[in-house]
N, C-alpha and C. Protein backbone atom coordinates (compact mmCIF):
# COMPACT_ATOMS: atom_id res chain seq x y z
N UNK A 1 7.30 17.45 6.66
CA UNK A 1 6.21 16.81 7.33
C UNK A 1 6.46 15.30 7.28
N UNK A 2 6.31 15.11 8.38
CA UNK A 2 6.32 13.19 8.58
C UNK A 2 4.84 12.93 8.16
N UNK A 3 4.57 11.77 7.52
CA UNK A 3 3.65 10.77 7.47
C UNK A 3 3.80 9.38 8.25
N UNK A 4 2.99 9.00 8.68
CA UNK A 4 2.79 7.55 9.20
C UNK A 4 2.18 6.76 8.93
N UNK A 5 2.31 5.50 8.22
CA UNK A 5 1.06 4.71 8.05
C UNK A 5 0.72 3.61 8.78
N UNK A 6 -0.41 3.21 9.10
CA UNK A 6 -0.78 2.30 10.23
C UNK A 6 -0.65 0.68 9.46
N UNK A 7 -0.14 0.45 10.16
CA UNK A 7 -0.22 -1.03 9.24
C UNK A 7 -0.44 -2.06 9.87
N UNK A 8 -0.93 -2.07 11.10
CA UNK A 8 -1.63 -3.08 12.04
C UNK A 8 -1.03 -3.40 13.52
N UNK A 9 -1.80 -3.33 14.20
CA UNK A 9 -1.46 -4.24 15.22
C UNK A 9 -0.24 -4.60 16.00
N UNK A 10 0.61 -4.26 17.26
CA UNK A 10 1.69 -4.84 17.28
C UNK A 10 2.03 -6.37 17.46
N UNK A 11 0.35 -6.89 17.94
CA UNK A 11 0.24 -8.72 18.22
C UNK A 11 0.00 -9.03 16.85
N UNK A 12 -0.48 -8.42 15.93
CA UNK A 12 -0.67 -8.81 14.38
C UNK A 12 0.56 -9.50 13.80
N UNK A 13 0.32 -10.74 13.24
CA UNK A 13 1.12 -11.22 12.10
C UNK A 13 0.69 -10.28 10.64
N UNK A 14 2.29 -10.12 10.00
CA UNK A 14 1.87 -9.13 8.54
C UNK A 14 2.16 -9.68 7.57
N UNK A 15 1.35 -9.57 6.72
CA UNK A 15 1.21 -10.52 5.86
C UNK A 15 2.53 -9.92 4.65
N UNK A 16 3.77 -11.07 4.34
CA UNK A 16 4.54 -10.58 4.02
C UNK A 16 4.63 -10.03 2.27
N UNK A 17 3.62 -10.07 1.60
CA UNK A 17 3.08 -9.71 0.45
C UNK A 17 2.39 -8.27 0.45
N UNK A 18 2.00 -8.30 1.49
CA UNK A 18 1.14 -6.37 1.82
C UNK A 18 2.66 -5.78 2.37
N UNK A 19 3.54 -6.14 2.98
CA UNK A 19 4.88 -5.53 3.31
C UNK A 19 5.53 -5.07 1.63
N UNK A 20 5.82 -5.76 0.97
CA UNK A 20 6.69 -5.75 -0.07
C UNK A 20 5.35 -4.44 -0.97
N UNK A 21 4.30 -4.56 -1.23
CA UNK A 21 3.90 -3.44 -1.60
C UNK A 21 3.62 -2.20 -0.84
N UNK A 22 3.45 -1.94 0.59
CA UNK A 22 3.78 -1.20 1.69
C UNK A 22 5.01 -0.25 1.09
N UNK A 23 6.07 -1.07 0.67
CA UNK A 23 7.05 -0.39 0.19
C UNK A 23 7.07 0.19 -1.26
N UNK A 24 6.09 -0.50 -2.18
CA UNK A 24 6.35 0.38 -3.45
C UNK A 24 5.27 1.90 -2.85
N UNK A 25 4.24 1.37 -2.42
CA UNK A 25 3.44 3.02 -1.45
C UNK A 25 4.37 3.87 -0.94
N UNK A 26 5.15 3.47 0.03
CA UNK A 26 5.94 4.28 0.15
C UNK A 26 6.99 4.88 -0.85
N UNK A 27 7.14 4.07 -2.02
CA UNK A 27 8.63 4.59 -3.06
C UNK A 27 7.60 5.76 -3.29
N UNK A 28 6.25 5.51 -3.91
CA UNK A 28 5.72 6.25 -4.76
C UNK A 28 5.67 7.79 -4.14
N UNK A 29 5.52 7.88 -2.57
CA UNK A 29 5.14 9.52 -1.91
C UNK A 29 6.85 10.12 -1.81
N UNK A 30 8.02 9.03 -1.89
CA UNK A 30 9.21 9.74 -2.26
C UNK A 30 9.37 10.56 -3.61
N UNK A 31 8.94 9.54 -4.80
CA UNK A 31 8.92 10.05 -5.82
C UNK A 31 7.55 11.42 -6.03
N UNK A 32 6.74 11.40 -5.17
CA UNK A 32 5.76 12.40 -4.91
C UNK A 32 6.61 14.14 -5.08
N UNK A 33 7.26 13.41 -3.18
CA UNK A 33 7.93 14.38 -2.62
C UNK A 33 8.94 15.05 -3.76
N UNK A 34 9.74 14.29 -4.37
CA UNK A 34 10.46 14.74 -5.61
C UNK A 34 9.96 15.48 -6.64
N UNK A 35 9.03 15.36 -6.83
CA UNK A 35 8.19 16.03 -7.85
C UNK A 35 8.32 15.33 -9.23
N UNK A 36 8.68 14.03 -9.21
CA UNK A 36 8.58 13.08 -10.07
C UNK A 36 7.18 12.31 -10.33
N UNK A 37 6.23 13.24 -10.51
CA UNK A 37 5.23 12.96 -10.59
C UNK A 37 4.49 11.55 -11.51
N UNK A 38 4.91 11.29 -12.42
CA UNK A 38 4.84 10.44 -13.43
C UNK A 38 5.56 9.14 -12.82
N UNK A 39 6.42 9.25 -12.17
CA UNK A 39 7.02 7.78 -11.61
C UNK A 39 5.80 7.62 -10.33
N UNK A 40 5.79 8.19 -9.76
CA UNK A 40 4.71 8.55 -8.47
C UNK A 40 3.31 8.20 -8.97
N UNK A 41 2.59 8.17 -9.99
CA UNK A 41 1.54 7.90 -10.63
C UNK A 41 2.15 6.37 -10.95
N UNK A 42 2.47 6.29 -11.65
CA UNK A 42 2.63 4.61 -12.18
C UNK A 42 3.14 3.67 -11.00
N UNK A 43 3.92 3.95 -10.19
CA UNK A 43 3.95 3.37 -8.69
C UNK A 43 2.64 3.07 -7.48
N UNK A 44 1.23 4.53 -7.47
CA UNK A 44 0.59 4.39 -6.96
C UNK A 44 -0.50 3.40 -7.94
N UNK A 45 -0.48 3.40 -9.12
CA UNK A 45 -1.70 2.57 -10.00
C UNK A 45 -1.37 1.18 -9.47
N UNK A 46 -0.02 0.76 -9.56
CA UNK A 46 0.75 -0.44 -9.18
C UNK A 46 -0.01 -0.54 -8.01
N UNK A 47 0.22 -0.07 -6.61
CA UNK A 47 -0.14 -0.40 -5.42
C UNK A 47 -1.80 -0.36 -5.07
N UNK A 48 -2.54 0.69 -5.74
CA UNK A 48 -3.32 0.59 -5.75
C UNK A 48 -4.41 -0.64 -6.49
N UNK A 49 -3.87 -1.24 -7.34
CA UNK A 49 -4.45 -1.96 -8.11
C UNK A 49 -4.35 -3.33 -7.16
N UNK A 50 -3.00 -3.54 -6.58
CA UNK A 50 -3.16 -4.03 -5.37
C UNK A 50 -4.12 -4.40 -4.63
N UNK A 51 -3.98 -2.94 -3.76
CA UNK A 51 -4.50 -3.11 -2.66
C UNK A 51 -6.16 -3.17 -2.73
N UNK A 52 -6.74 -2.53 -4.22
CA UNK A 52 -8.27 -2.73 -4.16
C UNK A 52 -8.69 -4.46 -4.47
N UNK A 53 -7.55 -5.18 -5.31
CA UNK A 53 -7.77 -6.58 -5.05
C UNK A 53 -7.87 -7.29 -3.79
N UNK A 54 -7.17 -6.87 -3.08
CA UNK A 54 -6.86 -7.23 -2.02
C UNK A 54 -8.19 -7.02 -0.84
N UNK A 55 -8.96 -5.47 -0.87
CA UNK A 55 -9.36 -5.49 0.05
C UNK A 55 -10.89 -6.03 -0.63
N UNK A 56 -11.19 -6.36 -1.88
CA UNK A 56 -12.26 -7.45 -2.48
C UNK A 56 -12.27 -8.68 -1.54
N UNK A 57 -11.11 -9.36 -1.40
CA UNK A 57 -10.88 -10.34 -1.14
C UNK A 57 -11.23 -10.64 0.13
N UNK A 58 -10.79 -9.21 0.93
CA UNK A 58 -11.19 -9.23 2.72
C UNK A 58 -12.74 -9.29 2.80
N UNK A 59 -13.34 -8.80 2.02
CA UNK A 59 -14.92 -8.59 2.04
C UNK A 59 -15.28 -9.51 1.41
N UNK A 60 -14.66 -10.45 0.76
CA UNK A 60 -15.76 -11.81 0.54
C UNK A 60 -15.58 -12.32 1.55
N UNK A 61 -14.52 -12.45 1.67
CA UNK A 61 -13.84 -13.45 3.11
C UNK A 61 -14.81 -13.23 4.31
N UNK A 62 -14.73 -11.91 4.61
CA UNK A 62 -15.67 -11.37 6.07
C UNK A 62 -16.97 -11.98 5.49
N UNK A 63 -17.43 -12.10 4.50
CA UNK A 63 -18.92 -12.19 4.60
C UNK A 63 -19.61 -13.76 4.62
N UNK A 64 -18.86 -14.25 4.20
CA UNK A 64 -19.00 -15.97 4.86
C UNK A 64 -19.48 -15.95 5.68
């Protein structure tokens, strides 16, 4: 099964910091697919810890 993830826009500039973790998300569903479950967990805490900073940040921002 293919996955796809949307990652914005083709007129969108990407922000080259959400790219570089884009890619540990993606290491982590390889190591998924592997059944390396434990690398796949500590890869998604990584990205996730991320990306919930991240989308804090969009929602203060928007609410200005």
């Amino acid at each position: 099964m293919e996955v796809t993830t949307l990652i914005g826009a083709r007129s969108e500039a990407l922000d080259p910091e959400w790219l570089r973790w884009l890619e540990t998300y993606e290491e982590a569903i390889r190591k998924f697919r592997a059944r390396s479950f434990s690398e796949a967990k500590i890869l998604l805490s990584q990205f996730l810890e991320f990306y919930r900073k991240t989308a804090s940040q969009k929602c203060i921002w928007n609410a200005r």
